[in-house]
Protein backbone atom coordinates (compact mmCIF):
# COMPACT_ATOMS: atom_id res chain seq x y z
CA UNK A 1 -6.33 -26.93 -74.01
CA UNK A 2 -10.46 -26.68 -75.22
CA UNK A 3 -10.89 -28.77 -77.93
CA UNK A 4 -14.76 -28.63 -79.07
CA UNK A 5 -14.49 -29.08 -83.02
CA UNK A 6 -13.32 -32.71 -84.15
CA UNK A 7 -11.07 -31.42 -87.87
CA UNK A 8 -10.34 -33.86 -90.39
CA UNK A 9 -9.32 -34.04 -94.23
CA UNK A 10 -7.89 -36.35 -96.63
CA UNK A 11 -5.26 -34.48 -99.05
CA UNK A 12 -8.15 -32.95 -101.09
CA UNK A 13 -9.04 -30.56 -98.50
CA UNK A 14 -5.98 -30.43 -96.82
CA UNK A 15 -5.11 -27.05 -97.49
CA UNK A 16 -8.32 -25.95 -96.44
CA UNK A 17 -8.68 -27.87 -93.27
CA UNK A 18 -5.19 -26.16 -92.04
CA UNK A 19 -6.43 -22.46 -92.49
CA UNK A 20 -9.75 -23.49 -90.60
CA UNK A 21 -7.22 -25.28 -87.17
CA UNK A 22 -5.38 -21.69 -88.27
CA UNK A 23 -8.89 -19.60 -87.94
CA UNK A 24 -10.02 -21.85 -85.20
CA UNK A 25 -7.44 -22.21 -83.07
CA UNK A 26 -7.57 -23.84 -79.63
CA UNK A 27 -11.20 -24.67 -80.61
CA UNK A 28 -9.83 -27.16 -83.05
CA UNK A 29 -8.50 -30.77 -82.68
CA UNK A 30 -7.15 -32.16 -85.95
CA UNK A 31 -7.17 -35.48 -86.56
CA UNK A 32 -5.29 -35.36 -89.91
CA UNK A 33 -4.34 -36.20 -92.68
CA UNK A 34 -1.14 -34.17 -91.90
CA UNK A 35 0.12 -33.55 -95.39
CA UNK A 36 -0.95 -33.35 -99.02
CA UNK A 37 0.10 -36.91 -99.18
CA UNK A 38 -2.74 -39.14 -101.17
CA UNK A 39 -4.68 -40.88 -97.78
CA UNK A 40 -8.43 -41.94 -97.81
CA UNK A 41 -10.69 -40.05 -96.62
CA UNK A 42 -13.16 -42.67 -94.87
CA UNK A 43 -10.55 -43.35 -91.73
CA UNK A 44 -10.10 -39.60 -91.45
CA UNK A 45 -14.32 -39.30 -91.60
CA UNK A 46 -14.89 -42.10 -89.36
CA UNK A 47 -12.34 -40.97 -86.51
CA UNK A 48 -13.69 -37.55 -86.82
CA UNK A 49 -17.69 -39.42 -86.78
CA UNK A 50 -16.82 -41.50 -83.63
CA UNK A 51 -15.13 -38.78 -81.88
CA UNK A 52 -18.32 -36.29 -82.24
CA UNK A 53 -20.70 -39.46 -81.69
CA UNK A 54 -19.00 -40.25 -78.43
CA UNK A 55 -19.33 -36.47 -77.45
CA UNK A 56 -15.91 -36.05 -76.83
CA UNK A 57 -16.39 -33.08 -79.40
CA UNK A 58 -19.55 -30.82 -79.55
CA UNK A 59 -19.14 -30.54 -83.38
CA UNK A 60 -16.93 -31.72 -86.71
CA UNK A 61 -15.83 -30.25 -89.50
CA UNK A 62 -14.69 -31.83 -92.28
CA UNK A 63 -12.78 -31.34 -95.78
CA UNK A 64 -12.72 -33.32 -98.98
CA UNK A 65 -12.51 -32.22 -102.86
CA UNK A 66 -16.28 -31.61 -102.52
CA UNK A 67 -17.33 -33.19 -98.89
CA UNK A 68 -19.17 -35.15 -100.73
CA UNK A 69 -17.01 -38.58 -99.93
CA UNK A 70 -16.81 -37.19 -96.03
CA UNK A 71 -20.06 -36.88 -95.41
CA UNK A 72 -21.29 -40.31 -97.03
CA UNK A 73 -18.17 -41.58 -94.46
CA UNK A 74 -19.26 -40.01 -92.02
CA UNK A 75 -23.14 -40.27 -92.08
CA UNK A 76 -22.42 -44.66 -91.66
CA UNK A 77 -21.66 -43.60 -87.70
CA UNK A 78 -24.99 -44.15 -85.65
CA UNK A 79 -25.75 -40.14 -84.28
CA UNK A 80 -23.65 -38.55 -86.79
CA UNK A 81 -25.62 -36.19 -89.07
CA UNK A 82 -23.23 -34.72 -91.40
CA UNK A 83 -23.89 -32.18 -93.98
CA UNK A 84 -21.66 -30.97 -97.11
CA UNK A 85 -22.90 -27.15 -97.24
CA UNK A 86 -21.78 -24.38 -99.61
CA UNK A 87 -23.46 -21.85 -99.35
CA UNK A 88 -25.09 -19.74 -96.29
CA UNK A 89 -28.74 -20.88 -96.27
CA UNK A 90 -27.87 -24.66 -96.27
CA UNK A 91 -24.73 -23.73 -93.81
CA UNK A 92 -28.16 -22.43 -91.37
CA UNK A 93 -30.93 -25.33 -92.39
CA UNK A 94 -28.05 -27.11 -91.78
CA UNK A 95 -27.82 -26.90 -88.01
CA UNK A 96 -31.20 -25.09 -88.03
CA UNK A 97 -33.91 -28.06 -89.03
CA UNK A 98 -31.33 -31.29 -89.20
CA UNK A 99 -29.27 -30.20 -85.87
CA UNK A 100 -26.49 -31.33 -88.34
CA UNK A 101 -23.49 -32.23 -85.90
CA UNK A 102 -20.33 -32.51 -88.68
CA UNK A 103 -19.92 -29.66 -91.08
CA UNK A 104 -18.17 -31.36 -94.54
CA UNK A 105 -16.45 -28.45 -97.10
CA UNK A 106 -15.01 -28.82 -100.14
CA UNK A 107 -12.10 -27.91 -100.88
CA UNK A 108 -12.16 -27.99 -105.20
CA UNK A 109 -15.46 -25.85 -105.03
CA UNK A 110 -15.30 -23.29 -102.51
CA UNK A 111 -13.10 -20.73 -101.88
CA UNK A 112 -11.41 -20.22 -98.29
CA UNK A 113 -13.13 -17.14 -97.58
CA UNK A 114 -16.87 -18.89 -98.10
CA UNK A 115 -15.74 -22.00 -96.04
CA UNK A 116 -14.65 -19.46 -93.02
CA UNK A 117 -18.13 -17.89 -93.60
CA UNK A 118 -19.85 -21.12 -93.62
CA UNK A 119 -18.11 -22.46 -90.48
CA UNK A 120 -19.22 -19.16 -88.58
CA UNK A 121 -22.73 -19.63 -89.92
CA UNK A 122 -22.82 -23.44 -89.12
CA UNK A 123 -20.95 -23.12 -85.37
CA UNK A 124 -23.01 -20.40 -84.49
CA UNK A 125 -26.74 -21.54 -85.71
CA UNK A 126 -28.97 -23.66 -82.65
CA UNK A 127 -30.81 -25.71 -83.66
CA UNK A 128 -34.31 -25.43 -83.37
CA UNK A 129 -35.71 -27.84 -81.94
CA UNK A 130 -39.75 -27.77 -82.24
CA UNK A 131 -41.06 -29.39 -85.32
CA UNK A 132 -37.81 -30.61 -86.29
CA UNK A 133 -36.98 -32.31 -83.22
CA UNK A 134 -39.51 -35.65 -83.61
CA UNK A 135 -37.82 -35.32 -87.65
CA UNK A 136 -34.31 -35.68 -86.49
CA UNK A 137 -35.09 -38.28 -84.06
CA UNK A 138 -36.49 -40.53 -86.70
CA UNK A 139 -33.11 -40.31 -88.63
């Protein structure tokens, strides 16, 4: 199999996280949690963090109540930029201007349908190098 997406939740954003492996398919390597079962979420972040920092994955995505916990996990591994997005414009600056490499969605605050649309935006945006580039390398 091609795994190039790193998935991980803690039982907040369970639910979520198994209809995105669902909709991602064989892109999709989940690291857990496996369950609604009460886990924390910073070993889920930080095996997600090291796997995309390593570049065994090209990209992460993962789910939380709000991504909020996630990405302030996952943002402590050196090269991980991880943004909590919800909505389309940040889901684009996102990868866009910050070259954002772990997507973080919350499960409590947006629907399935928006986090679907928000993966597609995030996966499919470049980034754009230019400007941005000498930013993101100061990070």
């Amino acid at each position: 199999m091609f795994f190039v997406i790193a998935l991980g939740s803690d039982h907040g954003g369970y639910r979520l996280k198994e209809r995105l492996k669902e909709h991602l398919g064989n892109l999709a390597y989940d690291f857990g949690t496996y369950s609604e079962a009460s886990c924390d979420y910073p070993d889920i972040a930080k095996k997600v963090a090291k796997a995309v920092a390593n570049g065994e994955y090209a990209m992460g995505i993962l789910c939380c109540g709000t991504g909020i916990g996630m990405s302030i996990a996952a943002n402590k591994t050196e090269g991980i930029r991880a943004a909590v997005v919800s909505d389309k414009f940040s889901a684009e600056m996102a990868r866009a201007h910050n070259d954002a490499n772990i997507l973080c969605l919350g499960e409590r605050v947006i629907d399935t349908e928006t986090a679907l649309e928000l993966t597609a935006i995030f996966l499919s945006t470049p980034f754009a190098g230019g400007r941005h580039a000498c930013r993101v390398e100061k990070i």
